[in-house]
N, C-alpha and C. Protein backbone atom coordinates (compact mmCIF):
# COMPACT_ATOMS: atom_id res chain seq x y z
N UNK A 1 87.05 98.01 83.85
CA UNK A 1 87.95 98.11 82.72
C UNK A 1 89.01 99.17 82.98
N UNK A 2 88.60 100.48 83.52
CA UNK A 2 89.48 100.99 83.90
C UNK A 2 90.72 100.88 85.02
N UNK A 3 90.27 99.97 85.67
CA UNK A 3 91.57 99.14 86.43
C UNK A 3 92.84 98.73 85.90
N UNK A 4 92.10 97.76 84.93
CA UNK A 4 93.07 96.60 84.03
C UNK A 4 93.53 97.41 83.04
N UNK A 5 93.20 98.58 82.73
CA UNK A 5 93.91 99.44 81.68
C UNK A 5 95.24 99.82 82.26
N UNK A 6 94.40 100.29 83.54
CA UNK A 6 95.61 101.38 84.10
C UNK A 6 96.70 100.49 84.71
N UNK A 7 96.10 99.40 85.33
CA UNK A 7 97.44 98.48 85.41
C UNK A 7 98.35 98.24 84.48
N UNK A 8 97.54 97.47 83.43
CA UNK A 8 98.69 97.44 82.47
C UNK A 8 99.46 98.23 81.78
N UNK A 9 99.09 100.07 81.92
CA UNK A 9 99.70 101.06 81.11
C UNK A 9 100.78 101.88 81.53
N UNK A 10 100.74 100.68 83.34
CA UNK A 10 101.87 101.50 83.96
C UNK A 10 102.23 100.24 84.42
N UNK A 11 103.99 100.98 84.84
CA UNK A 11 104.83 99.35 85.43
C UNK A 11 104.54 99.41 86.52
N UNK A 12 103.58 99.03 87.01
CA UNK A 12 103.41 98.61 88.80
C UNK A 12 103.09 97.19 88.91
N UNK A 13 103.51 96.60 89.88
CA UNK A 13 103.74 95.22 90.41
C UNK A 13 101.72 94.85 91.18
N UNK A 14 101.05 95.74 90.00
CA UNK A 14 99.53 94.87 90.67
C UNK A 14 99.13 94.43 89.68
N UNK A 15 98.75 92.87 89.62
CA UNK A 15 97.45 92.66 88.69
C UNK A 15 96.25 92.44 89.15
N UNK A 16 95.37 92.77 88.09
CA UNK A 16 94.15 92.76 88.97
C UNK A 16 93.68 91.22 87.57
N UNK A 17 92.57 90.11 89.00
CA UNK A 17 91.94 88.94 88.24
C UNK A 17 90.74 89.22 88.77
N UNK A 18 90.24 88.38 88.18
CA UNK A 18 88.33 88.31 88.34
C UNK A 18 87.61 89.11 87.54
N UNK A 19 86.15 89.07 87.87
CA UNK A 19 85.73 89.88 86.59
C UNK A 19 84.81 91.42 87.38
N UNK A 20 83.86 91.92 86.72
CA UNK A 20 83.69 93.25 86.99
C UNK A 20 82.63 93.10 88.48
N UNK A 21 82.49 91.86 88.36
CA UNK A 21 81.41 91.69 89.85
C UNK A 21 82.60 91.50 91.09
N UNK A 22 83.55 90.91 90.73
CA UNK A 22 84.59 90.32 92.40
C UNK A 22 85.99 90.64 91.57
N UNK A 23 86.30 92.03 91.87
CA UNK A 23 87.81 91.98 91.13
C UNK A 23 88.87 91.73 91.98
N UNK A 24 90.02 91.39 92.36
CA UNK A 24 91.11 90.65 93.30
C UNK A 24 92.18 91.56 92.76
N UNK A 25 92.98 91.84 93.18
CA UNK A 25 94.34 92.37 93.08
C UNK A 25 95.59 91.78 93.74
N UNK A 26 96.40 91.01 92.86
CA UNK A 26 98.05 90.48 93.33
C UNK A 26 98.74 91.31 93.75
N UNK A 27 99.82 91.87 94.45
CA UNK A 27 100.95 92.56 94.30
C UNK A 27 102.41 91.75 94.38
N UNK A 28 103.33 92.27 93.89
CA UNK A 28 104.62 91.69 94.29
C UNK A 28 105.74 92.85 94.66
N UNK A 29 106.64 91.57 95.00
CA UNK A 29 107.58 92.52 95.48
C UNK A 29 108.42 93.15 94.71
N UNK A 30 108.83 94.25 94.90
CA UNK A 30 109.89 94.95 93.73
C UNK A 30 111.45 95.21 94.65
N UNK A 31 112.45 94.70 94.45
CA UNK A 31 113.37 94.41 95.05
C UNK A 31 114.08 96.05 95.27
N UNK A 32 114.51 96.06 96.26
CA UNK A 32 115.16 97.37 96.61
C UNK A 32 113.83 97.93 97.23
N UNK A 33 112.89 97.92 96.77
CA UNK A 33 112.31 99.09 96.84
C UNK A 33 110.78 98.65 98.00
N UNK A 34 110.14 97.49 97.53
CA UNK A 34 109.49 97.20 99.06
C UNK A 34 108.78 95.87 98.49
N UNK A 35 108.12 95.42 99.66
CA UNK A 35 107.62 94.16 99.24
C UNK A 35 106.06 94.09 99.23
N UNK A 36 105.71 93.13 98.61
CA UNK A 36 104.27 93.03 98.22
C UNK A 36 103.29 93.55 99.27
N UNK A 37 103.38 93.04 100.60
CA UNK A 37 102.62 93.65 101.61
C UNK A 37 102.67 95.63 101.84
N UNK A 38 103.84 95.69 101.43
CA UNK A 38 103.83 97.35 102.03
C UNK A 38 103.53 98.33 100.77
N UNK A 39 103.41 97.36 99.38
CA UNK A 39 102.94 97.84 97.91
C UNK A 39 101.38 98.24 98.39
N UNK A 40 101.09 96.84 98.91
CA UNK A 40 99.28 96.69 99.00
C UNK A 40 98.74 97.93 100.27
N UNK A 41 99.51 97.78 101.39
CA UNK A 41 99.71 98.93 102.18
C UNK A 41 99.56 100.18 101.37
N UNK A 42 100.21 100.75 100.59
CA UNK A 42 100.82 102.15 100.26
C UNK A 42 99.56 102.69 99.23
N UNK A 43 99.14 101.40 98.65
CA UNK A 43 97.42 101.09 97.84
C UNK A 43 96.94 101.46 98.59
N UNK A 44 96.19 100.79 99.59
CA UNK A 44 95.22 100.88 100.22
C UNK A 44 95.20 102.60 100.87
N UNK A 45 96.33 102.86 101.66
CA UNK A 45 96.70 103.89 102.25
C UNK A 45 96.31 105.45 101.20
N UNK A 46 96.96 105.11 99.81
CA UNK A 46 96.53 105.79 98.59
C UNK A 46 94.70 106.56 98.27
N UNK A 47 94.20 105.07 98.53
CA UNK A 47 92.71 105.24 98.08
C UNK A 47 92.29 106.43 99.51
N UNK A 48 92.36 105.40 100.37
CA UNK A 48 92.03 106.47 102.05
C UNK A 48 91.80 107.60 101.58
N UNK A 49 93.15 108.20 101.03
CA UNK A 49 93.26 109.84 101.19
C UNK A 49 92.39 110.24 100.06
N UNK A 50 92.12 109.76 99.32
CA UNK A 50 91.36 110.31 98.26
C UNK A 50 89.85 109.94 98.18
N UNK A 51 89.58 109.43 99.75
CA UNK A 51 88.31 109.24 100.11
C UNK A 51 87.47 108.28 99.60
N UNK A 52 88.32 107.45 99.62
CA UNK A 52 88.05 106.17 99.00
C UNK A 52 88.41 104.88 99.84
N UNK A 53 87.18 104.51 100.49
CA UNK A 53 88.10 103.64 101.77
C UNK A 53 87.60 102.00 100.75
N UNK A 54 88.83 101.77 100.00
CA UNK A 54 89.08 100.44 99.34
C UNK A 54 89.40 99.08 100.26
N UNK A 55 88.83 97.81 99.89
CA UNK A 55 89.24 96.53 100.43
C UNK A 55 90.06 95.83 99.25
N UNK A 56 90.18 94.53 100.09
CA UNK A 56 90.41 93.85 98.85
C UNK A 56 90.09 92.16 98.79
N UNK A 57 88.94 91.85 98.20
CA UNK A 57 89.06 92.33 96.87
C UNK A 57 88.19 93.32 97.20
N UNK A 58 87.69 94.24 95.73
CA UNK A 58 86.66 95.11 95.61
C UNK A 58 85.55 94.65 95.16
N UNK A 59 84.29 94.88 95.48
CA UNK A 59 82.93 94.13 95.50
C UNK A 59 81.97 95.51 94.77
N UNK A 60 81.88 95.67 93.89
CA UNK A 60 81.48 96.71 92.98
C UNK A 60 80.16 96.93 93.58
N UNK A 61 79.23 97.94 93.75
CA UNK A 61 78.03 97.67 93.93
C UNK A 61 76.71 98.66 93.36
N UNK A 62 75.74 97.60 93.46
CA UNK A 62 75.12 98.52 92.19
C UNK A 62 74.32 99.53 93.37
N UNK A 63 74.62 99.71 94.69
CA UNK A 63 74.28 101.76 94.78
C UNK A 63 74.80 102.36 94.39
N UNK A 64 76.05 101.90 94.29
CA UNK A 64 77.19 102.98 93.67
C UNK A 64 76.49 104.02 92.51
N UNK A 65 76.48 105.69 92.68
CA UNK A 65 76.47 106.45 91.80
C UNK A 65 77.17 106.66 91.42
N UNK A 66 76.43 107.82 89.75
CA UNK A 66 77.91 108.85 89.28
C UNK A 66 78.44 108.70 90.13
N UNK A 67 78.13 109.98 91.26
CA UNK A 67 79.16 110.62 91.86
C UNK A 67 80.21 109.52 92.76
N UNK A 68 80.06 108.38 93.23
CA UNK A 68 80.99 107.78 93.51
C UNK A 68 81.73 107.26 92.55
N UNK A 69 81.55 106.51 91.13
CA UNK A 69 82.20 106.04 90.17
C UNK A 69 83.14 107.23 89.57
N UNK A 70 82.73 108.62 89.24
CA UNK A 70 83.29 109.68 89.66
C UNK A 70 84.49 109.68 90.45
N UNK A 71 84.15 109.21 91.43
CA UNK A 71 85.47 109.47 92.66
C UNK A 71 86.59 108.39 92.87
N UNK A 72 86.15 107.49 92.42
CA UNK A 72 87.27 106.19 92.21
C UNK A 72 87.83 106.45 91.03
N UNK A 73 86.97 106.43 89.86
CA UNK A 73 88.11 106.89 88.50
C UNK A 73 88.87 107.99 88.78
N UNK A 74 88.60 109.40 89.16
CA UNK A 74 89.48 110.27 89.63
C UNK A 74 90.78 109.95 90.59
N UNK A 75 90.48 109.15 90.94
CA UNK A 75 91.26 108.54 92.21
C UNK A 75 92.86 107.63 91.77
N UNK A 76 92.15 106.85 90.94
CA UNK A 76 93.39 105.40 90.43
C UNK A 76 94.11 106.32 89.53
N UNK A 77 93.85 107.29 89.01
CA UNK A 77 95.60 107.50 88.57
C UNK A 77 96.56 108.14 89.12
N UNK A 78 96.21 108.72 90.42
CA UNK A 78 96.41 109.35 91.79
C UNK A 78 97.52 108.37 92.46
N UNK A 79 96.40 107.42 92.94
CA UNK A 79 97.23 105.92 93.74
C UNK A 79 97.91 105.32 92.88
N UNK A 80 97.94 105.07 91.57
CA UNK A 80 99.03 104.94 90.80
C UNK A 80 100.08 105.21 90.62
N UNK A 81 100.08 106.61 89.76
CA UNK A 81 101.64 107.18 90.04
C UNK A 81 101.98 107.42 90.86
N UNK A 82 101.26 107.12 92.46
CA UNK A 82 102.18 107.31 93.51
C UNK A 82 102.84 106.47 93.84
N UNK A 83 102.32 105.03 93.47
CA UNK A 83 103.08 103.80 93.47
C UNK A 83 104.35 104.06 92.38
N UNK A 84 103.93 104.19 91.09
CA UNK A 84 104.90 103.90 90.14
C UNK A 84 106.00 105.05 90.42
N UNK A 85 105.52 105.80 90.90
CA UNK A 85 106.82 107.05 91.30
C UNK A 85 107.50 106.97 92.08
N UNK A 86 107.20 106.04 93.10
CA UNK A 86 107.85 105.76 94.44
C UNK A 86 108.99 104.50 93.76
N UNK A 87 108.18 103.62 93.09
CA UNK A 87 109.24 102.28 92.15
C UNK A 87 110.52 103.23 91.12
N UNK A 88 109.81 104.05 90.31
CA UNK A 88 111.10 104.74 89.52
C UNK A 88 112.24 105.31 90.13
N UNK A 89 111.81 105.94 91.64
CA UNK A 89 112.38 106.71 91.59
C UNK A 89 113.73 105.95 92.84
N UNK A 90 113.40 104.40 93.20
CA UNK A 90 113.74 103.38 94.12
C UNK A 90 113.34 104.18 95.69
N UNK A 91 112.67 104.32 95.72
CA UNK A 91 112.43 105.41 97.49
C UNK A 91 111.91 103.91 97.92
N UNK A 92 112.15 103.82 98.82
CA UNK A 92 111.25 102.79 99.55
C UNK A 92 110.11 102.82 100.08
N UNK A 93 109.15 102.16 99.70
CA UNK A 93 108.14 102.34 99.32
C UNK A 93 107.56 102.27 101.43
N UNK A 94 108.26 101.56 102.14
CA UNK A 94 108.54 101.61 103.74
C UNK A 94 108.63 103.03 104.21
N UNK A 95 109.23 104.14 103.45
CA UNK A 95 108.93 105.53 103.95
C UNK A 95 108.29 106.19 103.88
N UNK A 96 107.11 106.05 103.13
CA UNK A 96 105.90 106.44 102.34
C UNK A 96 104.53 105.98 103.07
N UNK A 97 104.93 105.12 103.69
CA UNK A 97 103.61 104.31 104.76
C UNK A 97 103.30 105.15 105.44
N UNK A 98 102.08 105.61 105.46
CA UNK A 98 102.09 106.36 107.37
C UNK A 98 100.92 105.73 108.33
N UNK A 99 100.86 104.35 107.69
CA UNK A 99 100.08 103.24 108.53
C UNK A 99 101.57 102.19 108.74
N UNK A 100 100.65 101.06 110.16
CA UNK A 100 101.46 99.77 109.49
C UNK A 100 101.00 99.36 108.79
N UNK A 101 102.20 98.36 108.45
CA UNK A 101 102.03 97.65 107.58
C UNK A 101 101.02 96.51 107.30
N UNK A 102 99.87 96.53 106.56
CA UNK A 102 98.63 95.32 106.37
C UNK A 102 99.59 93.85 106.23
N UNK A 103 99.33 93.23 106.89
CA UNK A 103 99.55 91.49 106.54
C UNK A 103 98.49 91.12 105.91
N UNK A 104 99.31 89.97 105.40
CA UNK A 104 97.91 89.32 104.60
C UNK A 104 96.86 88.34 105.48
N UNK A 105 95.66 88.67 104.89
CA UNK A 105 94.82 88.39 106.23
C UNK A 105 94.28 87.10 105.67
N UNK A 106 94.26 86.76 104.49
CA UNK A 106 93.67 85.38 103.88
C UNK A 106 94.61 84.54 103.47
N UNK A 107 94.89 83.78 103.99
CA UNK A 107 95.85 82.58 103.67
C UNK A 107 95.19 81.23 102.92
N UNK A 108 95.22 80.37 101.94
CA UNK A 108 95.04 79.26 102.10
C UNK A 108 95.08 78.36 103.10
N UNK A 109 93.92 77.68 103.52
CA UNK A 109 93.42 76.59 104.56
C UNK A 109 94.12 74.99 103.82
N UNK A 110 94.93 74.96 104.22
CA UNK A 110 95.14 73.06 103.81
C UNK A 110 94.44 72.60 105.28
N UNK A 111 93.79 71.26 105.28
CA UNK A 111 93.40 70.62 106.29
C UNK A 111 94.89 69.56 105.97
N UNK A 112 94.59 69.22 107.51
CA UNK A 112 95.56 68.62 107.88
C UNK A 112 95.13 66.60 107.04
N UNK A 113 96.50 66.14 106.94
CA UNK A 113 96.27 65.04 105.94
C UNK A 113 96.12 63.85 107.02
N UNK A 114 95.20 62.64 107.19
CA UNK A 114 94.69 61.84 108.08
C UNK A 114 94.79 60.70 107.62
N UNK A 115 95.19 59.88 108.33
CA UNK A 115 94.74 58.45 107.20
C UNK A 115 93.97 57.80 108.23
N UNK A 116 93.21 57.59 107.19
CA UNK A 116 91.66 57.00 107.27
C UNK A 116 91.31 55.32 107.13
């Protein structure tokens, strides 16, 4: 819940779908300023430093303690306004990386069409 709050209480280009067992996160692109891949980048890169080594999606799990649930809520409003500060302020969100850039690693599979 605290995800979907904080998404929606700030203008950042993530939504998060699914429910509290398999949550997924969209990003898009915000023009001028960077595109969906280097958003999800600058995320991911975000959590890292705050010792939080995030995937995506996120797969909640029940070892998880306090003290880790602790450390992720402390965390997302951190990786947040660093996103949303980087969008207000138009910096490109490309100078802020100090990884490359993640591609997207899951694509939709179409099989190829056959006639039978």
């Amino acid at each position: 819940l605290a995800f979907a709050t904080a998404l929606e209480g700030w203008k950042i280009p993530i939504t998060m779908r699914g429910n509290f067992a398999r949550m997924v996160f969209d990003f898009r692109n915000v023009d001028g300023v960077g595109t969906a891949e280097e958003i999800r980048t600058l995320w991911l890169q975000e959590w890292a430093k705050h010792g939080v080594l995030a995937g995506l999606p996120w797969l909640p799990m029940t070892c998880w303690n306090d003290t880790i649930v602790h450390e992720i809520a402390h965390a997302l409003p951190h990786v947040v306004t660093t996103i949303v500060g980087s969008i207000e302020s138009g910096k490109p969100i490309g100078e802020m990386i100090e990884v490359p850039v993640i591609r997207d690693m899951f694509q939709r599979y179409e099989a190829p069409q056959s006639p039978w």
